[in-house]
C-alpha atoms as a PDB file:
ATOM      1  CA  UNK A   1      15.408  18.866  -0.896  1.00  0.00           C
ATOM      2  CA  UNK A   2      12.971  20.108  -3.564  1.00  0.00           C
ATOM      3  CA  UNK A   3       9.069  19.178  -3.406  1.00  0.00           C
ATOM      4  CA  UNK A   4       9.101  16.380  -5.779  1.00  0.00           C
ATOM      5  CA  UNK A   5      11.843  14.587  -3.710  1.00  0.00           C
ATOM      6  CA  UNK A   6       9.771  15.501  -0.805  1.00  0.00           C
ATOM      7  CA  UNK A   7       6.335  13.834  -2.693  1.00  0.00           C
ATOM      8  CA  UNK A   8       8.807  10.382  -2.912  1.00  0.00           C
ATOM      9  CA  UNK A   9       9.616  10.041   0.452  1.00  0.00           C
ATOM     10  CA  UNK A  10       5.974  10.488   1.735  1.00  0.00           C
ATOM     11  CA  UNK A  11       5.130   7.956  -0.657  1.00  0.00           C
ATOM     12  CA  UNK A  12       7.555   5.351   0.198  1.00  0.00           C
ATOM     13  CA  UNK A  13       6.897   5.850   3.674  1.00  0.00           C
ATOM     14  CA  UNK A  14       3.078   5.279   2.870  1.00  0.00           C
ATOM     15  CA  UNK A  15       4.021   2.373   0.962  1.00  0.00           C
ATOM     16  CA  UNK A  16       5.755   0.999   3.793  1.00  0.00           C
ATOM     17  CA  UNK A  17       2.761   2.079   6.393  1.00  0.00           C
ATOM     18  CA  UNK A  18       0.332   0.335   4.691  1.00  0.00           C
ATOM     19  CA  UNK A  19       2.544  -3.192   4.173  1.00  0.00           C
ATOM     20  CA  UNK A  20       3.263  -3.147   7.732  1.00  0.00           C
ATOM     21  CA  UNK A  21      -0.238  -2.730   8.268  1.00  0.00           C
ATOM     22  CA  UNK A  22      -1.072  -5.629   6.183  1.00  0.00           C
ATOM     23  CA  UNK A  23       1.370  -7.850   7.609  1.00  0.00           C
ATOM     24  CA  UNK A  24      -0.001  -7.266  11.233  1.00  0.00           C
ATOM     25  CA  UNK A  25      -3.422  -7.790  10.348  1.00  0.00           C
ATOM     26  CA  UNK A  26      -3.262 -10.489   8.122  1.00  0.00           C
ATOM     27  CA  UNK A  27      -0.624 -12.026  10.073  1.00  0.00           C
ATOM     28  CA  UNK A  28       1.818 -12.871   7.163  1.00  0.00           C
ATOM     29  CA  UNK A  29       5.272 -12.038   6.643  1.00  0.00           C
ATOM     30  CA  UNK A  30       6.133  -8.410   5.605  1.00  0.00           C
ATOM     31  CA  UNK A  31       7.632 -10.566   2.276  1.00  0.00           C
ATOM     32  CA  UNK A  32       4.304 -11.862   1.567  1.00  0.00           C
ATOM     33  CA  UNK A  33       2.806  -8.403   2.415  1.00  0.00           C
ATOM     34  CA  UNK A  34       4.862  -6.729   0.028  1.00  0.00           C
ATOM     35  CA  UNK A  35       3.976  -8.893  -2.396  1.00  0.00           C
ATOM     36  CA  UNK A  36       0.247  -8.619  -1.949  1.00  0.00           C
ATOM     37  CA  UNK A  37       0.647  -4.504  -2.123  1.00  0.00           C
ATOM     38  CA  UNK A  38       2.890  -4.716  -5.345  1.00  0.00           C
ATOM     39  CA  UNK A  39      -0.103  -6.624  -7.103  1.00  0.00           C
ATOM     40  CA  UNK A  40      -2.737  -4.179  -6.205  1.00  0.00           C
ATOM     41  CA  UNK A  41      -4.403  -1.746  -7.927  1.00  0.00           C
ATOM     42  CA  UNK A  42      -4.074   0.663  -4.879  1.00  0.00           C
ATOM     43  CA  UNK A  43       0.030   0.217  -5.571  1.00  0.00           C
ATOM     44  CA  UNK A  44      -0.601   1.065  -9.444  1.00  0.00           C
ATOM     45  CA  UNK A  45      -2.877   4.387  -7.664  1.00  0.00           C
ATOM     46  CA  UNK A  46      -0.462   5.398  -5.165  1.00  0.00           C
ATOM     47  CA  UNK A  47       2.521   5.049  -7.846  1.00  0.00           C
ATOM     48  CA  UNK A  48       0.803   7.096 -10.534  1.00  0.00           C
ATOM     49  CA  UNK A  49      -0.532  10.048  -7.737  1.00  0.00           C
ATOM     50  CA  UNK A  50      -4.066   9.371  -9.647  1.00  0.00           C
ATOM     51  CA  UNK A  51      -6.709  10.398  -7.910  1.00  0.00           C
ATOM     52  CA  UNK A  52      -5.281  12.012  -4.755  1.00  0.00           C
ATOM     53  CA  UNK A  53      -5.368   8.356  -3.580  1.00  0.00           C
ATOM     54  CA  UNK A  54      -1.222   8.740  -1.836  1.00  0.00           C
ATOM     55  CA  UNK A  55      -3.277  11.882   0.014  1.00  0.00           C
ATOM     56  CA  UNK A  56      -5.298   9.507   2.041  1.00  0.00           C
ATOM     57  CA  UNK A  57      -4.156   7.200   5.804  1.00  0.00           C
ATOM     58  CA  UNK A  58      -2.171   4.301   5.234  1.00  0.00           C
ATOM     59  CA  UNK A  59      -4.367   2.489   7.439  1.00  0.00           C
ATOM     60  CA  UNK A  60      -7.562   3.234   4.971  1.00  0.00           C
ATOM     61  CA  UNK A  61      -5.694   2.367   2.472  1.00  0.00           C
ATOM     62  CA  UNK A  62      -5.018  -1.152   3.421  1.00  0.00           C
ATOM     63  CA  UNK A  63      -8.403  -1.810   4.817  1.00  0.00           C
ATOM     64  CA  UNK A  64      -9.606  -0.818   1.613  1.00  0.00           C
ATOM     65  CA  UNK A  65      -7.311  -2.931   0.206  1.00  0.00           C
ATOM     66  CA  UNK A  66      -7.856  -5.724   2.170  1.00  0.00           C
ATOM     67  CA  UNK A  67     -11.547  -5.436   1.862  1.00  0.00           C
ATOM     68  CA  UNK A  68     -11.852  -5.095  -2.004  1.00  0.00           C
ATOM     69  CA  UNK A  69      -9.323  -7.483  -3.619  1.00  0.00           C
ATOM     70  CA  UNK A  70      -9.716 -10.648  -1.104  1.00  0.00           C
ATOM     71  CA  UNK A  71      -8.002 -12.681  -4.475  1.00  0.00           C
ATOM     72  CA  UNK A  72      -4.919 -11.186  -3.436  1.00  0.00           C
ATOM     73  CA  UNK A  73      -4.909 -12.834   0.084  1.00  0.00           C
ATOM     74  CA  UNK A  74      -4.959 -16.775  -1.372  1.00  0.00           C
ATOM     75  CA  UNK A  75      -2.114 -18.906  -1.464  1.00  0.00           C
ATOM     76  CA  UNK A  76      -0.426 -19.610  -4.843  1.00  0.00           C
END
Protein backbone atom coordinates (compact mmCIF):
# COMPACT_ATOMS: atom_id res chain seq x y z
CA UNK A 1 0.00 0.00 0.00
CA UNK A 2 1.73 3.24 -1.06
CA UNK A 3 1.12 6.67 0.94
CA UNK A 4 -1.40 8.13 -1.29
CA UNK A 5 -3.63 4.99 -0.93
CA UNK A 6 -2.87 5.27 2.66
CA UNK A 7 -4.03 9.37 2.61
CA UNK A 8 -7.63 7.77 1.02
CA UNK A 9 -8.40 5.49 3.53
CA UNK A 10 -7.80 7.98 6.45
CA UNK A 11 -9.97 10.19 4.65
CA UNK A 12 -12.85 8.00 4.06
CA UNK A 13 -12.68 6.84 7.44
CA UNK A 14 -12.84 10.61 8.58
CA UNK A 15 -15.58 11.08 6.30
CA UNK A 16 -17.40 8.38 7.83
CA UNK A 17 -16.36 9.60 11.62
CA UNK A 18 -17.70 12.74 11.24
CA UNK A 19 -21.32 11.52 9.51
CA UNK A 20 -21.73 9.18 12.26
CA UNK A 21 -21.08 11.90 14.46
CA UNK A 22 -23.65 14.00 12.90
CA UNK A 23 -26.21 11.47 12.82
CA UNK A 24 -25.92 10.85 16.68
CA UNK A 25 -26.05 14.31 17.55
CA UNK A 26 -28.50 15.58 15.39
CA UNK A 27 -30.45 12.55 15.71
CA UNK A 28 -31.18 11.94 11.94
CA UNK A 29 -30.58 9.08 9.84
CA UNK A 30 -26.95 8.38 8.71
CA UNK A 31 -28.85 8.95 4.96
CA UNK A 32 -29.77 12.34 5.91
CA UNK A 33 -26.31 12.80 7.57
CA UNK A 34 -24.57 11.95 4.57
CA UNK A 35 -26.37 14.16 2.78
CA UNK A 36 -25.84 17.14 5.01
CA UNK A 37 -21.78 16.36 4.89
CA UNK A 38 -21.82 15.99 0.98
CA UNK A 39 -23.27 19.67 0.81
CA UNK A 40 -20.72 21.21 3.01
CA UNK A 41 -17.98 23.18 2.47
CA UNK A 42 -15.96 21.12 5.09
CA UNK A 43 -16.67 17.95 2.45
CA UNK A 44 -15.35 20.25 -0.57
CA UNK A 45 -12.07 20.95 2.28
CA UNK A 46 -11.54 17.53 3.33
CA UNK A 47 -11.84 16.27 -0.49
CA UNK A 48 -9.38 18.80 -1.87
CA UNK A 49 -6.65 18.24 1.38
CA UNK A 50 -6.81 22.31 1.41
CA UNK A 51 -5.76 23.63 4.27
CA UNK A 52 -4.63 20.67 6.41
CA UNK A 53 -8.37 20.65 7.27
CA UNK A 54 -8.53 16.16 6.78
CA UNK A 55 -5.45 16.66 9.57
CA UNK A 56 -7.85 17.74 12.19
CA UNK A 57 -10.65 15.23 14.78
CA UNK A 58 -13.62 14.15 13.15
CA UNK A 59 -15.47 15.22 16.05
CA UNK A 60 -14.20 19.09 15.51
CA UNK A 61 -14.94 18.78 12.37
CA UNK A 62 -18.59 18.18 12.67
CA UNK A 63 -19.11 20.53 15.51
CA UNK A 64 -17.67 22.99 13.37
CA UNK A 65 -19.80 21.94 10.90
CA UNK A 66 -22.74 21.82 12.72
CA UNK A 67 -22.11 25.14 14.28
CA UNK A 68 -21.32 27.22 11.09
CA UNK A 69 -23.73 26.10 8.31
CA UNK A 70 -27.10 25.64 10.52
CA UNK A 71 -28.89 26.03 6.63
CA UNK A 72 -27.78 22.66 6.11
CA UNK A 73 -29.80 21.17 9.08
CA UNK A 74 -33.54 22.41 7.62
CA UNK A 75 -35.88 20.26 6.03
CA UNK A 76 -36.35 20.51 2.22
Amino acid sequence: MTKKDLEIVYRQNLELDIIEYIAQKKNVSQRKAMDIYYNSKLSEQIQTGRLGIDNLDAKYLAEDLIENEPGLFESK
